[in-house]
Protein backbone atom coordinates (compact mmCIF):
# COMPACT_ATOMS: atom_id res chain seq x y z
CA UNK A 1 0.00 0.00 0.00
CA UNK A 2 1.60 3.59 -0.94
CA UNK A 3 0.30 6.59 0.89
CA UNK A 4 -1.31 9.63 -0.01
CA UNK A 5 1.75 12.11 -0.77
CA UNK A 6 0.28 14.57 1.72
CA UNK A 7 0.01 11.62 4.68
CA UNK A 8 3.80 10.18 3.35
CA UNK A 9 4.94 13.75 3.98
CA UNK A 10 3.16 14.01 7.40
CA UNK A 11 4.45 10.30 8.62
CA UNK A 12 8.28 11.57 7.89
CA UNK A 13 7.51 14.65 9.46
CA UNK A 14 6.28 12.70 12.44
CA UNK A 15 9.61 10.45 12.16
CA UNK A 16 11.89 13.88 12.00
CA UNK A 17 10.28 14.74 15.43
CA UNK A 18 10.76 11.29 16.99
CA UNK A 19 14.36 11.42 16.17
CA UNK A 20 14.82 14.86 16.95
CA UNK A 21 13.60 13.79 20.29
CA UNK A 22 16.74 11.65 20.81
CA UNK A 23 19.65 13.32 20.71
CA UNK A 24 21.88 10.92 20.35
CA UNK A 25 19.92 9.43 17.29
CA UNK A 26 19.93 12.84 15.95
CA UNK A 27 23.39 13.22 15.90
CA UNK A 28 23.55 9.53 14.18
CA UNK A 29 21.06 11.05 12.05
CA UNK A 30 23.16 14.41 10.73
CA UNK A 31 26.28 12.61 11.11
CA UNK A 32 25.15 9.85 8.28
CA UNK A 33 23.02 12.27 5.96
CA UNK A 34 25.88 15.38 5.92
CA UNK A 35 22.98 17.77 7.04
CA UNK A 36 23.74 20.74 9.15
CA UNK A 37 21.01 22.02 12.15
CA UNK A 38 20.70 25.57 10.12
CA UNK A 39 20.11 22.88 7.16
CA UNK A 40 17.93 20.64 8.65
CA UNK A 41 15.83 23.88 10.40
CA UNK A 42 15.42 25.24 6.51
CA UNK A 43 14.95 22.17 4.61
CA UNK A 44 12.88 19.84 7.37
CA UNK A 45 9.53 20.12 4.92
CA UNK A 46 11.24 19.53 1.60
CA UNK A 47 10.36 16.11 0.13
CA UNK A 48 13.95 15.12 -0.50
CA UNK A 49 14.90 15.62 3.26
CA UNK A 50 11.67 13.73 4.80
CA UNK A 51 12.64 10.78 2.27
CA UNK A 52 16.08 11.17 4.02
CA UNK A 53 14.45 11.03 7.10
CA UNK A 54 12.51 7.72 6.04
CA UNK A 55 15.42 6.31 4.62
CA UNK A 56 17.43 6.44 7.71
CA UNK A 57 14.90 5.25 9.96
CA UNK A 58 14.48 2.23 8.47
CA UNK A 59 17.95 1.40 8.31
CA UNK A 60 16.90 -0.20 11.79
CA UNK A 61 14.72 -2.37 12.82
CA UNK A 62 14.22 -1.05 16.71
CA UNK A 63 13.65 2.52 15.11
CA UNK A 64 11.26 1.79 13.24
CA UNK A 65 9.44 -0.02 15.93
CA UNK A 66 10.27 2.71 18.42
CA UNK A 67 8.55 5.24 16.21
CA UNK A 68 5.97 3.36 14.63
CA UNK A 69 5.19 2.12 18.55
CA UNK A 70 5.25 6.00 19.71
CA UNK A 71 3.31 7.18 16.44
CA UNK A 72 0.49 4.40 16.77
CA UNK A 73 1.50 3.34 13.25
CA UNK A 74 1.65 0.08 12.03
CA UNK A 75 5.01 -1.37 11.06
CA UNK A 76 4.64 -1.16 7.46
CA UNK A 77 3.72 2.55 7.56
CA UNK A 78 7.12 3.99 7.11
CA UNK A 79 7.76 1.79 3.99
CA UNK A 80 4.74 2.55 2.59
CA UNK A 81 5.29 6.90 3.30
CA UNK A 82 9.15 6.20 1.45
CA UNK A 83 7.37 4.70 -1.70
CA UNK A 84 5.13 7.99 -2.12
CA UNK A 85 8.07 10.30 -1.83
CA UNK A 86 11.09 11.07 -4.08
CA UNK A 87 13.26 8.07 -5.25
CA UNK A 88 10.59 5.44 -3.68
């Protein structure tokens, strides 16, 4: 199932939070995708960065869990957001 671009956009969004909320994962985070804070502050609603996001997350297993878990999403979700954004 691919998601609504609109509701892809909003589940990375969601992600970007949840790993903002660590901040060690956020520093994992802008240490693997090159992105700056001022960056990430300017560019957090483009579609290229919240299919960063996506991508990242589900590098993991446990963080995709640990958001999907937190969001009330089911684990397929963040998959399905990726294929509805740029590059999916």
């Amino acid at each position: 199932m691919v998601l609504a671009r609109e509701r892809a956009e909003a589940v990375a969004a969601q992600a970007l939070a949840w790993i903002a909320g660590d901040g060690e994962l956020l520093g994992v985070f802008m240490g693997s995708t090159g992105i700056g804070v001022d960056d990430l502050r300017a560019a957090a609603d483009t579609p290229e960065v919240l299919a960063a996001v996506l991508d990242f997350l589900m590098q993991d297993d446990a963080w995709v869990t640990g958001f999907c878990d937190t969001a009330g999403l089911s684990y397929d979700v963040p998959a399905s957001a990726r294929a509805a954004l740029p590059g999916g």
